[in-house]
C-alpha atoms as a PDB file:
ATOM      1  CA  UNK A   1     -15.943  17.827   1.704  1.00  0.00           C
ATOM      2  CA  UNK A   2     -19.553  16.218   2.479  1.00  0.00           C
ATOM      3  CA  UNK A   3     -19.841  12.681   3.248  1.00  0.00           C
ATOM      4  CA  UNK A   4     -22.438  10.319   2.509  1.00  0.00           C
ATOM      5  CA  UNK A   5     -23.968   6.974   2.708  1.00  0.00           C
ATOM      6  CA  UNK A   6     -25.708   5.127   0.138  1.00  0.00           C
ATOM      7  CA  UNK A   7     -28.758   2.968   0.859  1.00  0.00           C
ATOM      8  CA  UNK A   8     -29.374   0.883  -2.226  1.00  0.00           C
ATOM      9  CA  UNK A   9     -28.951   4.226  -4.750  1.00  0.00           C
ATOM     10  CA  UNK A  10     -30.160   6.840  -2.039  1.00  0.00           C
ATOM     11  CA  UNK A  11     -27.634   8.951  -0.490  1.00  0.00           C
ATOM     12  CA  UNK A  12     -27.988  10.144   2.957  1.00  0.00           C
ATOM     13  CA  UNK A  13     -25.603  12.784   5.144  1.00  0.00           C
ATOM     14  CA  UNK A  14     -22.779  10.630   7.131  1.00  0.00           C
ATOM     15  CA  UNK A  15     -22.508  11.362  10.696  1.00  0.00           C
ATOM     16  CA  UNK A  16     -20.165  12.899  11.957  1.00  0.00           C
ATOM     17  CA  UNK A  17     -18.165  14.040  15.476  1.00  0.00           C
ATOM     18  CA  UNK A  18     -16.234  17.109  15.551  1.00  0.00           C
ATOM     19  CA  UNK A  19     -15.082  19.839  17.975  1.00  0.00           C
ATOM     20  CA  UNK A  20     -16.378  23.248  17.407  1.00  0.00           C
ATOM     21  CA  UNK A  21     -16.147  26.894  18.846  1.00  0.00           C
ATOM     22  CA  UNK A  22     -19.465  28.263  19.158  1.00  0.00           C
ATOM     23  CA  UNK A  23     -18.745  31.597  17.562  1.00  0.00           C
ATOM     24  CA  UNK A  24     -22.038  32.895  17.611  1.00  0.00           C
ATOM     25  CA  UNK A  25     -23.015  35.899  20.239  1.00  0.00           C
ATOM     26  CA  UNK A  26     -25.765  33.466  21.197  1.00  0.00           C
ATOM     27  CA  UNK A  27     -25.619  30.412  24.323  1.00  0.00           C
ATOM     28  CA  UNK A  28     -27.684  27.569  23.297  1.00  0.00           C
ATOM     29  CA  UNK A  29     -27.627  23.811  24.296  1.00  0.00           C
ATOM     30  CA  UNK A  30     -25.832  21.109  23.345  1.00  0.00           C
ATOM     31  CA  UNK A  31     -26.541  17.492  25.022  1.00  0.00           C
ATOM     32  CA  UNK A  32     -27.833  19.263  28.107  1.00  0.00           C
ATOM     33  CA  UNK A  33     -25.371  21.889  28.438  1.00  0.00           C
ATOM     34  CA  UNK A  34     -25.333  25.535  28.021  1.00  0.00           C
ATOM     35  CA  UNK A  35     -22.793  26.455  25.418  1.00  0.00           C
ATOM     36  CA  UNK A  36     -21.633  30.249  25.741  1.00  0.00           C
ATOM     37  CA  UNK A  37     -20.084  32.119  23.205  1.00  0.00           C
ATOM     38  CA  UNK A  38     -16.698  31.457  23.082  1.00  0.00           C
ATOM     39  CA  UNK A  39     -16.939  27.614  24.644  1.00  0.00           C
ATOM     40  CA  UNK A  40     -16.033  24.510  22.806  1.00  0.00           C
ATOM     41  CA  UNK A  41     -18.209  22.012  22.057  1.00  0.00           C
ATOM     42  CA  UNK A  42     -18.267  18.087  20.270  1.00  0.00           C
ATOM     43  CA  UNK A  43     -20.854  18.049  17.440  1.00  0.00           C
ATOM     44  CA  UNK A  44     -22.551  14.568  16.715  1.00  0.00           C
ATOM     45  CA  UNK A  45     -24.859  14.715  14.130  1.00  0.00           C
ATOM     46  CA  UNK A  46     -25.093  14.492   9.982  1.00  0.00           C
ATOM     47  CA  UNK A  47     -22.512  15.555   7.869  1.00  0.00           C
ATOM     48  CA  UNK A  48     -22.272  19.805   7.686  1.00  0.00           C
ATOM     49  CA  UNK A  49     -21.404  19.910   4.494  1.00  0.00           C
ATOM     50  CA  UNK A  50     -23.353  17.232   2.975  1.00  0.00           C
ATOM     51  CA  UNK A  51     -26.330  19.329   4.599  1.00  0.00           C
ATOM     52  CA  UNK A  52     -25.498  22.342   3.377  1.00  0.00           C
ATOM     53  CA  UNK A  53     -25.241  21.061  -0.142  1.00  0.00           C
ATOM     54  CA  UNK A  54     -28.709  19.046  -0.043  1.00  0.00           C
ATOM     55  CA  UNK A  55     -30.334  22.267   1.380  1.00  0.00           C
ATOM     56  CA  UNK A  56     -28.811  24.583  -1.346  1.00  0.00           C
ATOM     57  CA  UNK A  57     -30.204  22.093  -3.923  1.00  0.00           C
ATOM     58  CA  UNK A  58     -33.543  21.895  -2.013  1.00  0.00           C
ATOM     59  CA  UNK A  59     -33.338  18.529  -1.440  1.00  0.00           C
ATOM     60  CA  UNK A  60     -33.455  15.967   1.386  1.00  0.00           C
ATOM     61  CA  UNK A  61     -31.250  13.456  -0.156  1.00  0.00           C
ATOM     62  CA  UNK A  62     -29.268  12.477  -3.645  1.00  0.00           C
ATOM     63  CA  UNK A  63     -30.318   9.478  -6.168  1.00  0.00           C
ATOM     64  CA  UNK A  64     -32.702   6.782  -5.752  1.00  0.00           C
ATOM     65  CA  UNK A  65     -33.595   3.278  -4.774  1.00  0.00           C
ATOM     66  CA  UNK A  66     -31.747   1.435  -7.379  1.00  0.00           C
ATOM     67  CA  UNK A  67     -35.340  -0.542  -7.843  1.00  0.00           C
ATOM     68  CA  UNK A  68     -37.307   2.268  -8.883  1.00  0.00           C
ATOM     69  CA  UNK A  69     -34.735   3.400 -10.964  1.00  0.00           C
ATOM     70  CA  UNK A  70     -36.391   3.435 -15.078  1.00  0.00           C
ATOM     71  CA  UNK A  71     -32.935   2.141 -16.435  1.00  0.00           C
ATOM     72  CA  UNK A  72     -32.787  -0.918 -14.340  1.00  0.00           C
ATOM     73  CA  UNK A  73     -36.491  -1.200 -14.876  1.00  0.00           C
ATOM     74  CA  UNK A  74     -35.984  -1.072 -18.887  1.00  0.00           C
ATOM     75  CA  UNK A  75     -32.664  -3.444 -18.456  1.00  0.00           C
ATOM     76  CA  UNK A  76     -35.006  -5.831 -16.480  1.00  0.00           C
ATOM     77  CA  UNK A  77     -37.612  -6.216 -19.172  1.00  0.00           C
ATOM     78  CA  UNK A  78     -35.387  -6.224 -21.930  1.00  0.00           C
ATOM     79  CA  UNK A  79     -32.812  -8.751 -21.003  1.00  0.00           C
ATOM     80  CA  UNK A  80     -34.722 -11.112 -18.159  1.00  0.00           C
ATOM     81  CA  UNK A  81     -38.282 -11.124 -19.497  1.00  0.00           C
ATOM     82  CA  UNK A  82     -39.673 -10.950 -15.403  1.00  0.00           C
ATOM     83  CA  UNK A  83     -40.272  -8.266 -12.663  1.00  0.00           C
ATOM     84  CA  UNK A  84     -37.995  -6.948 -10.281  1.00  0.00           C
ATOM     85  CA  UNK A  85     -38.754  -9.361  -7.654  1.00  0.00           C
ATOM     86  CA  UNK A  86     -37.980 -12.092  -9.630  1.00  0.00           C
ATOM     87  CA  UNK A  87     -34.747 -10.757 -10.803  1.00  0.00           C
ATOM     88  CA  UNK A  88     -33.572  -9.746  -7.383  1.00  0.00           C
ATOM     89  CA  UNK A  89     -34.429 -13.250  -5.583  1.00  0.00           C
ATOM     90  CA  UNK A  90     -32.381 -14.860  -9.229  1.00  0.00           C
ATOM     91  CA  UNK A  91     -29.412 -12.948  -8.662  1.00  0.00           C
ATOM     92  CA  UNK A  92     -29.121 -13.812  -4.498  1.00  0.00           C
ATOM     93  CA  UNK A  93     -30.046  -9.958  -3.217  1.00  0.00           C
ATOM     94  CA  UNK A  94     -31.102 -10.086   0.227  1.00  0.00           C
ATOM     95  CA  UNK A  95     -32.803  -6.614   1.118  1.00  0.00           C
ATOM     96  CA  UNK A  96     -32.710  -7.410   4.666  1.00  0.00           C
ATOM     97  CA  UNK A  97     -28.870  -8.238   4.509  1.00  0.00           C
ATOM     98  CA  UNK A  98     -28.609  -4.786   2.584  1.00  0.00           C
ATOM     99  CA  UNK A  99     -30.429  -2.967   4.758  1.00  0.00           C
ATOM    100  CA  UNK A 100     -28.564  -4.463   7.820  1.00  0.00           C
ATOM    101  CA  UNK A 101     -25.270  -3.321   6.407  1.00  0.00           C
ATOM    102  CA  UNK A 102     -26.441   0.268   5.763  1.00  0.00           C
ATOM    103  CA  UNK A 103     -27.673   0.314   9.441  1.00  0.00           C
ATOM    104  CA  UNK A 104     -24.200  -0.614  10.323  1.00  0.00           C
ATOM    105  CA  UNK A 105     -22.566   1.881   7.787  1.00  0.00           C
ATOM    106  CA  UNK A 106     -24.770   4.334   9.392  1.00  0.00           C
ATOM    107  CA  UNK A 107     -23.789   3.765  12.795  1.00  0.00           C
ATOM    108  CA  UNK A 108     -20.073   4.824  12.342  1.00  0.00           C
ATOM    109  CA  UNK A 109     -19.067   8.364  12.829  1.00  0.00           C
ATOM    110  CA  UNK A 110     -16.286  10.243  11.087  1.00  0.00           C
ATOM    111  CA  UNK A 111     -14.243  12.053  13.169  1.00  0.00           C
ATOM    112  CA  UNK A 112     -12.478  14.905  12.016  1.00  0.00           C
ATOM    113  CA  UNK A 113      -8.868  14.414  13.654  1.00  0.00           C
ATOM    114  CA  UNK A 114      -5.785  15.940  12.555  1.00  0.00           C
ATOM    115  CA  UNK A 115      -3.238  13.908  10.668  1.00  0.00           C
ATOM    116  CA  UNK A 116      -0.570  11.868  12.428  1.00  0.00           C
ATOM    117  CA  UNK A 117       2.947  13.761  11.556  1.00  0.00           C
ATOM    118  CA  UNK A 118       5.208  11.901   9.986  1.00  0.00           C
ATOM    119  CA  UNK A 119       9.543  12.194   9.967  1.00  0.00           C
ATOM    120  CA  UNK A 120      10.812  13.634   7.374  1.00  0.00           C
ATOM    121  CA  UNK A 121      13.315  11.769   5.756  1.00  0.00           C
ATOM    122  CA  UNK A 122      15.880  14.548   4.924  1.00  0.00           C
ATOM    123  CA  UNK A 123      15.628  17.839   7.014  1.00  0.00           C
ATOM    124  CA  UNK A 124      16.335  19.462   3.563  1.00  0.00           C
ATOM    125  CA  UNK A 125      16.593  19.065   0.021  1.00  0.00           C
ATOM    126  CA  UNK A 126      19.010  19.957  -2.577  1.00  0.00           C
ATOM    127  CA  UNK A 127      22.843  19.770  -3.962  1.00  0.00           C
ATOM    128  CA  UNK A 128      24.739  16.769  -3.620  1.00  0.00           C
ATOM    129  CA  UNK A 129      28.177  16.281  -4.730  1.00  0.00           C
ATOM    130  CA  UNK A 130      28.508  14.173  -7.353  1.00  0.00           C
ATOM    131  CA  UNK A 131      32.414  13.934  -7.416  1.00  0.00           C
ATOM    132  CA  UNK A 132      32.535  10.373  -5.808  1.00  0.00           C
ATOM    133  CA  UNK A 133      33.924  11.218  -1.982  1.00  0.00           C
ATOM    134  CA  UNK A 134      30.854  10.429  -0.067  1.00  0.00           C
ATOM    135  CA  UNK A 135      32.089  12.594   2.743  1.00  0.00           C
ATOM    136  CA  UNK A 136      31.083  15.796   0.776  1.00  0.00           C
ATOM    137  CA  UNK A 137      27.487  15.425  -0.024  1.00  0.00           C
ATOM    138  CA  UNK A 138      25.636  18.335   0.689  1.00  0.00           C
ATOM    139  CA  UNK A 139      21.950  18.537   1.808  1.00  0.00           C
ATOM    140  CA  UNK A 140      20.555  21.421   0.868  1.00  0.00           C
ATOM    141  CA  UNK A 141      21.249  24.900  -1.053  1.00  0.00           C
ATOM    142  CA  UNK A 142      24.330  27.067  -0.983  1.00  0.00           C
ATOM    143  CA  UNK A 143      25.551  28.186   2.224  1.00  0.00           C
ATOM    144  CA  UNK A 144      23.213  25.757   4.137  1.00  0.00           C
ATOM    145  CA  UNK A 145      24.091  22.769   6.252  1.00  0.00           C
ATOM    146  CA  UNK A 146      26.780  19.984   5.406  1.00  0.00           C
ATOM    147  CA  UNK A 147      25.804  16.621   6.014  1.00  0.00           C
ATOM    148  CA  UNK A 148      28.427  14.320   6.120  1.00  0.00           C
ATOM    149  CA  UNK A 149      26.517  10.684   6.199  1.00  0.00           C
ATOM    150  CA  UNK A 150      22.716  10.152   6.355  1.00  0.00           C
ATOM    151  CA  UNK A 151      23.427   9.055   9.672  1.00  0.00           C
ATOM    152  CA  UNK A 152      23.758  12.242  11.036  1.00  0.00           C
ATOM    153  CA  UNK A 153      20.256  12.917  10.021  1.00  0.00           C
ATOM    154  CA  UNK A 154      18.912  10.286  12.220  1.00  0.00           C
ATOM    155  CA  UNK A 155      17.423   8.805   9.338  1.00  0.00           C
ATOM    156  CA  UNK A 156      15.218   5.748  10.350  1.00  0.00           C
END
């Protein structure tokens, strides 16, 4: 799923840090070192995806600056009678402050790790006897394992 990062309405590709295979029957260079086919390699750089759907819709980014944007232009005339400027400095927008923050934004990389596993809680599911002696529930289907008390599980 692409990733991106907005800078005041325009979206750019997230970075992003990921091991890779080079699977290609060509050796090229990565960081100063030859990558053969076959070798694994850490990829720094924008987003994959997000490229690959900005260059299928022959763009270099989504959206726009939120200030050149002809709805926020109309809304400005229409309800505050001044330029954008003017409304911006009213409402306490600092573009330097915004523009710090996307620099920061920008700097982090995703990394594409695998999920921490969690327990499972039963090693089964299914039948339970419903009878009223405890001692007989049963987790899972016919014919599988008795569990006398979710202690046995190891249940924490």
């Amino acid at each position: 799923m692409p990733s991106f990062i907005s800078d005041g309405g325009t979206w750019y590709p997230k970075k992003e840090q990921v091991g890779l295979i080079n699977k290609s029957n060509e050796t090229f260079e990565v960081d100063g070192k030859e990558i053969h086919p076959g070798d694994h390699f850490i990829y720094e750089g924008p987003d994959r995806e997000a490229l690959k759907m900005l260059a299928e819709a022959g763009e270099e980014t989504l959206g726009q600056n939120f200030t050149e944007c002809s709805e926020f232009q109309n809304f400005i005339n229409q309800k505050h009678q001044g330029n954008t400027k003017q409304y911006l400095k009213r409402i306490g927008y600092k573009a330097e402050e915004a523009k710090k923050a996307f620099d920061e934004m920008a700097s982090v990389v995703s990394k594409h790790e695998l999920p921490a596993r969690v327990k499972e809680i039963y090693a089964m599911g299914g039948g339970k006897d419903v009878s009223g002696a405890k001692a007989n529930d049963v987790i899972g289907g016919f014919g599988s394992e008795r569990v006398r008390s979710p202690k046995e599980l190891k249940v924490s």
